[in-house]
PDB file of N, CA and C in Angstrom:
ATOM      1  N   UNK A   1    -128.054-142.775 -20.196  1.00  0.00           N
ATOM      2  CA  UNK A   1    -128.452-144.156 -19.971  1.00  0.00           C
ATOM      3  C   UNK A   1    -127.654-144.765 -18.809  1.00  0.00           C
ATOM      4  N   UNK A   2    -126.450-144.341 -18.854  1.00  0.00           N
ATOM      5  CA  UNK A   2    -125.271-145.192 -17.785  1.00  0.00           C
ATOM      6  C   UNK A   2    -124.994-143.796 -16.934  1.00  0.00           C
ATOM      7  N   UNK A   3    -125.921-143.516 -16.783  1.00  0.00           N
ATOM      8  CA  UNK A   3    -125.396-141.706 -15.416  1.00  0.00           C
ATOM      9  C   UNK A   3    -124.840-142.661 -14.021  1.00  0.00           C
ATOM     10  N   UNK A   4    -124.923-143.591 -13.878  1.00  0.00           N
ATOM     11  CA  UNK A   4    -124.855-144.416 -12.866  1.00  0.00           C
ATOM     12  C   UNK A   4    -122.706-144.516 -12.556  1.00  0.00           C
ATOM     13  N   UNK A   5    -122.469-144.107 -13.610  1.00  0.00           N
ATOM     14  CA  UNK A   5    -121.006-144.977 -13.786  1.00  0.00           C
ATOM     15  C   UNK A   5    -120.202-143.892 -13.888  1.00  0.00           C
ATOM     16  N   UNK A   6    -119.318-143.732 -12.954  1.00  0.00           N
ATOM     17  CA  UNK A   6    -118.500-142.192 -13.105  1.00  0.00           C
ATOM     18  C   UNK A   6    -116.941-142.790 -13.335  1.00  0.00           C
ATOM     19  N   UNK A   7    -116.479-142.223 -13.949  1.00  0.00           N
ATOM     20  CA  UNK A   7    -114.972-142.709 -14.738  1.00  0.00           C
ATOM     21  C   UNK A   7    -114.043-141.046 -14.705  1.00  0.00           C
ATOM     22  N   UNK A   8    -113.711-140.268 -13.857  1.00  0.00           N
ATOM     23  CA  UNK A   8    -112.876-139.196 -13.475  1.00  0.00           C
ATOM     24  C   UNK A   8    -111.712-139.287 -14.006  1.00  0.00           C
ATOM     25  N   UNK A   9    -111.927-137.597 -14.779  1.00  0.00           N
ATOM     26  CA  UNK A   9    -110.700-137.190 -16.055  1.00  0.00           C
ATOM     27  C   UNK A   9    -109.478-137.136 -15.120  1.00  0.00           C
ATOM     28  N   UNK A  10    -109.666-137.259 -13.530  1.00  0.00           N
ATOM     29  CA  UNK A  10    -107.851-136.900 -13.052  1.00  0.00           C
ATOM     30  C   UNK A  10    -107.579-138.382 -12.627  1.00  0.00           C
ATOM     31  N   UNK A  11    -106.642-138.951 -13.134  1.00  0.00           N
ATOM     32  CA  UNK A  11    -106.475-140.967 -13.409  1.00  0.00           C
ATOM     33  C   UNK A  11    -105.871-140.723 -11.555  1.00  0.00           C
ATOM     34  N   UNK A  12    -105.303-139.943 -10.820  1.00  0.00           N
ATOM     35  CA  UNK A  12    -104.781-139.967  -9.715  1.00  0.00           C
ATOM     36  C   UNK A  12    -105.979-140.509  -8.341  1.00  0.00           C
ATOM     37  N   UNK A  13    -107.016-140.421  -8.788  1.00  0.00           N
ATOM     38  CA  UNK A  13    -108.450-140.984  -8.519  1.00  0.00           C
ATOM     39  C   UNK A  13    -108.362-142.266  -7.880  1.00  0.00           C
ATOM     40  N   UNK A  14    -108.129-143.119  -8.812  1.00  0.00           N
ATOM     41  CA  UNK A  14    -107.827-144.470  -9.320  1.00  0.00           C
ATOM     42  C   UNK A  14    -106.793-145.051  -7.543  1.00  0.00           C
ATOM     43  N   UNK A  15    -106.230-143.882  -7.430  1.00  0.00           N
ATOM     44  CA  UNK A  15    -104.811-145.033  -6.610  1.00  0.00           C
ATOM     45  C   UNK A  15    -105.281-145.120  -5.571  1.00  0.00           C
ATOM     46  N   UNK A  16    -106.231-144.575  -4.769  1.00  0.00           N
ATOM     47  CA  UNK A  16    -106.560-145.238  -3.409  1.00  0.00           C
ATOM     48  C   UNK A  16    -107.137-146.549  -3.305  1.00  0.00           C
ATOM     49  N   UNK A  17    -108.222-146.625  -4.592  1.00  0.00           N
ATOM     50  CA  UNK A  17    -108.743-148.286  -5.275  1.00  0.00           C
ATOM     51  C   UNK A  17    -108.048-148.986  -5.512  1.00  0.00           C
ATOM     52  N   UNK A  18    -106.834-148.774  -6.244  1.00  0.00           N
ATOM     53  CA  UNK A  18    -106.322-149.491  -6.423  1.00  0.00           C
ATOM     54  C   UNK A  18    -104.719-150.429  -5.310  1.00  0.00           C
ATOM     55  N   UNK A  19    -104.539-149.457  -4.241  1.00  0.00           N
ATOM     56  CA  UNK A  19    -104.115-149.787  -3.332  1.00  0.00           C
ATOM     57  C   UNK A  19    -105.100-150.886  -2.553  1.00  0.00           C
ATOM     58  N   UNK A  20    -106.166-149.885  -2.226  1.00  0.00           N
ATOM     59  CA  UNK A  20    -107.143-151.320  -1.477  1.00  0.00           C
ATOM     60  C   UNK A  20    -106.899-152.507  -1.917  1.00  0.00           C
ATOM     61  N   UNK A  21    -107.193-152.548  -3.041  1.00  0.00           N
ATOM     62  CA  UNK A  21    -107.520-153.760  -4.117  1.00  0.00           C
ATOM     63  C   UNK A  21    -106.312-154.588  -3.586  1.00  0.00           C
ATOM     64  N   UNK A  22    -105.568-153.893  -3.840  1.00  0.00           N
ATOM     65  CA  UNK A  22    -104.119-154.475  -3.324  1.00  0.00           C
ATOM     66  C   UNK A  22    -103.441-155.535  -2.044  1.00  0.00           C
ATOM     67  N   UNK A  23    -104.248-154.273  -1.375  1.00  0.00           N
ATOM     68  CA  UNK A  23    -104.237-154.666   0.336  1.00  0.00           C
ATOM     69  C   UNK A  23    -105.203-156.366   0.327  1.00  0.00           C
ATOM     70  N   UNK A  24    -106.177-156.212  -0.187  1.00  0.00           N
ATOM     71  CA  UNK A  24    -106.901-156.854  -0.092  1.00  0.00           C
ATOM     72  C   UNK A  24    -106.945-158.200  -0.420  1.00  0.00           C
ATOM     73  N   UNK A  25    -106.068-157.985  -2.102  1.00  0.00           N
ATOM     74  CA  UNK A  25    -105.668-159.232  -2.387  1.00  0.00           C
ATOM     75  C   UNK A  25    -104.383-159.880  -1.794  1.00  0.00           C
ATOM     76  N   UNK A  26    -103.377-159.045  -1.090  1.00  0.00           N
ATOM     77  CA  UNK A  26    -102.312-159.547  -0.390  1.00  0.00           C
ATOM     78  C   UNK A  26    -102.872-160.477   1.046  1.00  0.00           C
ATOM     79  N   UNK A  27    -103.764-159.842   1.287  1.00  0.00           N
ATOM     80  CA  UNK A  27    -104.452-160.747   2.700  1.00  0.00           C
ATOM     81  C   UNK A  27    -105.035-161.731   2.122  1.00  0.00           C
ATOM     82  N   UNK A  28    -105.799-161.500   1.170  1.00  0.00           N
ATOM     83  CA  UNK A  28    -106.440-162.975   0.981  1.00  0.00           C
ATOM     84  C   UNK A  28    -105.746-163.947   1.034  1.00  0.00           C
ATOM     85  N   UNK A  29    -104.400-163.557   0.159  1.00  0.00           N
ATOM     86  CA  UNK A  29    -103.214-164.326  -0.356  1.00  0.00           C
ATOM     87  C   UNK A  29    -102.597-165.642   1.043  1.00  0.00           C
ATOM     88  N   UNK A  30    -102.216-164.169   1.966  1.00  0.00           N
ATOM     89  CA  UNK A  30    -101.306-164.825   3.224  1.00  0.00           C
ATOM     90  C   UNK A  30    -102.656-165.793   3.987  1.00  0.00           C
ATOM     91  N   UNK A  31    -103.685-165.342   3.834  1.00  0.00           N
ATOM     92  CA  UNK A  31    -104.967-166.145   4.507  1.00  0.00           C
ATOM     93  C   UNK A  31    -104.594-167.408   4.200  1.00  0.00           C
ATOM     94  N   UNK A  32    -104.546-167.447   2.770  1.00  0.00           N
ATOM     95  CA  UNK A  32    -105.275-169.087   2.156  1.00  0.00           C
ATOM     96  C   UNK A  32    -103.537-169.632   2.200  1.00  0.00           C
ATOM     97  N   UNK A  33    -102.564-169.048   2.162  1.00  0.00           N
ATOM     98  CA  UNK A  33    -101.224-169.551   2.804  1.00  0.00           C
ATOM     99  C   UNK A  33    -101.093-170.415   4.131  1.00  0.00           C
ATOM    100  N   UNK A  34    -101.875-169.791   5.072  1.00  0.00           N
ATOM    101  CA  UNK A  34    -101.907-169.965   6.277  1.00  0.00           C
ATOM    102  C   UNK A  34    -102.605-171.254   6.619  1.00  0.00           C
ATOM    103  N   UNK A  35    -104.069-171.035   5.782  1.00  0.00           N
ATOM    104  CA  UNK A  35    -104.925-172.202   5.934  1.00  0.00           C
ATOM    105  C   UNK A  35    -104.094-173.316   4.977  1.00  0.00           C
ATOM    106  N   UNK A  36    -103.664-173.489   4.162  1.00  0.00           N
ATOM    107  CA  UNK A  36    -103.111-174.743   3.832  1.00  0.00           C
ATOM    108  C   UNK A  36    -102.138-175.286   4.815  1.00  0.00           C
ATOM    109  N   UNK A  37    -101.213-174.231   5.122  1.00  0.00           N
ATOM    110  CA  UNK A  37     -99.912-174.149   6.424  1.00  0.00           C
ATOM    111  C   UNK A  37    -100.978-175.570   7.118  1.00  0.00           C
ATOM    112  N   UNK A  38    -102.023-174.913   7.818  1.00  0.00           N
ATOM    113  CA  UNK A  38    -102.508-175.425   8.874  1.00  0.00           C
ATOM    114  C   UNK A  38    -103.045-176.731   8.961  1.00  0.00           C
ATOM    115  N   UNK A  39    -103.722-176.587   7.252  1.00  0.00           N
ATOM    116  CA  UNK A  39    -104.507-178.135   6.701  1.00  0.00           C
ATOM    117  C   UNK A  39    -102.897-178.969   6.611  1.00  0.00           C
ATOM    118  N   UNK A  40    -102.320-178.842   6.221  1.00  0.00           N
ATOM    119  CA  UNK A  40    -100.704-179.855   5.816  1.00  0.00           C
ATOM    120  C   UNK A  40    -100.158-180.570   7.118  1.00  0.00           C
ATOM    121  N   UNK A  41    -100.422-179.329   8.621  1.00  0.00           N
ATOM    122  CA  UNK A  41    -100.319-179.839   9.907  1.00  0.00           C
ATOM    123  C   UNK A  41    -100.962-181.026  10.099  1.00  0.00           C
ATOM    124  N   UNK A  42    -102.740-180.913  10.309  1.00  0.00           N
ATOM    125  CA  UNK A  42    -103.603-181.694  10.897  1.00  0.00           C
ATOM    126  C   UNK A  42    -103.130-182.600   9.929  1.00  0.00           C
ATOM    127  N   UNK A  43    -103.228-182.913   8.381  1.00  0.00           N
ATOM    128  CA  UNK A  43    -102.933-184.105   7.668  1.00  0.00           C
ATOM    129  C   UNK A  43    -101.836-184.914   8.400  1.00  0.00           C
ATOM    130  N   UNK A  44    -100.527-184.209   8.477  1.00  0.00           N
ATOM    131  CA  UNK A  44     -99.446-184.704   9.302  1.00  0.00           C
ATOM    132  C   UNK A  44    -100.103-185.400  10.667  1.00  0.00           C
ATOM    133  N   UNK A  45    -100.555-184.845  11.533  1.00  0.00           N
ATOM    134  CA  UNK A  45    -100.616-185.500  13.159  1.00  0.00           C
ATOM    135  C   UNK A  45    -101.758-186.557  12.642  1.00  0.00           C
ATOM    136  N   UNK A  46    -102.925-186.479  11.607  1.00  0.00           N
ATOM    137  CA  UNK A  46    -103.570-187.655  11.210  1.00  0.00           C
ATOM    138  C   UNK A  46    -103.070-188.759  11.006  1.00  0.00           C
ATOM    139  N   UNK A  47    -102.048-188.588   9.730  1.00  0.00           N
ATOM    140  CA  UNK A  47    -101.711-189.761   9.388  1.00  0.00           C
ATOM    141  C   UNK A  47    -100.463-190.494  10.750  1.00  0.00           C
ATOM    142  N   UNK A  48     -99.836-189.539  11.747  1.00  0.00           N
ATOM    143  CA  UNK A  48     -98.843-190.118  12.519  1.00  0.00           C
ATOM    144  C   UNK A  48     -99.672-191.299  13.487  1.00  0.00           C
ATOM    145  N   UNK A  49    -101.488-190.443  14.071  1.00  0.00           N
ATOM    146  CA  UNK A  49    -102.241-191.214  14.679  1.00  0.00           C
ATOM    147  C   UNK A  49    -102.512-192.506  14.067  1.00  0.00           C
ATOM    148  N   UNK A  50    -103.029-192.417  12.552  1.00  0.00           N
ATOM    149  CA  UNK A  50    -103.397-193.714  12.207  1.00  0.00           C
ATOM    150  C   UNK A  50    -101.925-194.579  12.267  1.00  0.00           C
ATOM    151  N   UNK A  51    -101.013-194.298  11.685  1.00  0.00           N
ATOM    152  CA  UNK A  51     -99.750-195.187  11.995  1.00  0.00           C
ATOM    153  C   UNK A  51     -99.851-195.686  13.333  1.00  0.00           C
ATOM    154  N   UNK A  52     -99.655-194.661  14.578  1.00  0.00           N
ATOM    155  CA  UNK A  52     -99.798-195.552  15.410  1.00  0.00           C
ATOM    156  C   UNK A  52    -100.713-196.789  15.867  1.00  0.00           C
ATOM    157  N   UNK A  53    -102.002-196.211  15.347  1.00  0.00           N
ATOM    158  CA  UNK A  53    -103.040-197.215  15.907  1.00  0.00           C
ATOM    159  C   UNK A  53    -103.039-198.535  15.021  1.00  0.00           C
ATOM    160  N   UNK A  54    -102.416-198.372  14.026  1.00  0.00           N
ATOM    161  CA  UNK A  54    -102.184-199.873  12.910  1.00  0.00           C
ATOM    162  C   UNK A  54    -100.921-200.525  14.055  1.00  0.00           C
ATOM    163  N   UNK A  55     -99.901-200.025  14.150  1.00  0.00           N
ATOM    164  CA  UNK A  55     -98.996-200.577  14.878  1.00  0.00           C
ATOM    165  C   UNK A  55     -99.477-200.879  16.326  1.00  0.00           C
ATOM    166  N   UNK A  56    -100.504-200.650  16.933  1.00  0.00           N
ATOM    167  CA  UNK A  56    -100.945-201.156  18.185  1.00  0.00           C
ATOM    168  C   UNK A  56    -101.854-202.123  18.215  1.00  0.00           C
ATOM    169  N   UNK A  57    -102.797-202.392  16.910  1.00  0.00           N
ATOM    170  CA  UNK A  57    -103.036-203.444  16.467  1.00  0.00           C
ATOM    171  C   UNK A  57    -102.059-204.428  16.252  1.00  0.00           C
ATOM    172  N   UNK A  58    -101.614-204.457  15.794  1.00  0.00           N
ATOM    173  CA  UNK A  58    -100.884-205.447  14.932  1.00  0.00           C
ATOM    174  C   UNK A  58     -99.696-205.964  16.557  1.00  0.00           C
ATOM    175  N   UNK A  59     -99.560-205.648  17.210  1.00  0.00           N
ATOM    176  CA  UNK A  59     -98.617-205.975  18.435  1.00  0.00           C
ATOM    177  C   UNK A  59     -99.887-207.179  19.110  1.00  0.00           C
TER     178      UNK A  59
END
């Protein structure tokens, strides 16, 4: 019924998948690190712009 699904009696099989897996989730990791890194920047130089432009009003 499930000939589709192969599960190999030598478990040493397993470690190249499971390295990928690895690899894979470590990049995702440093990715979405990076992109917040980057979103926390632009928030920063946003809010420094609007400060200024309230204070150039207000003069």
């Amino acid at each position: 019924m499930m000939e589709f699904l192969y599960f190999p009696e030598d478990k040493s099989e397993y470690i190249p998948a499971v390295l990928t897996l690895l690899l894979f989730v470590v990049g995702a990791a440093i990715t979405m690190i990076l992109i917040i890194k980057a979103s926390q920047k632009e928030e920063k130089k946003t809010e420094d712009r609007s400060n200024d432009e309230r204070k150039e009003q207000e003069e």
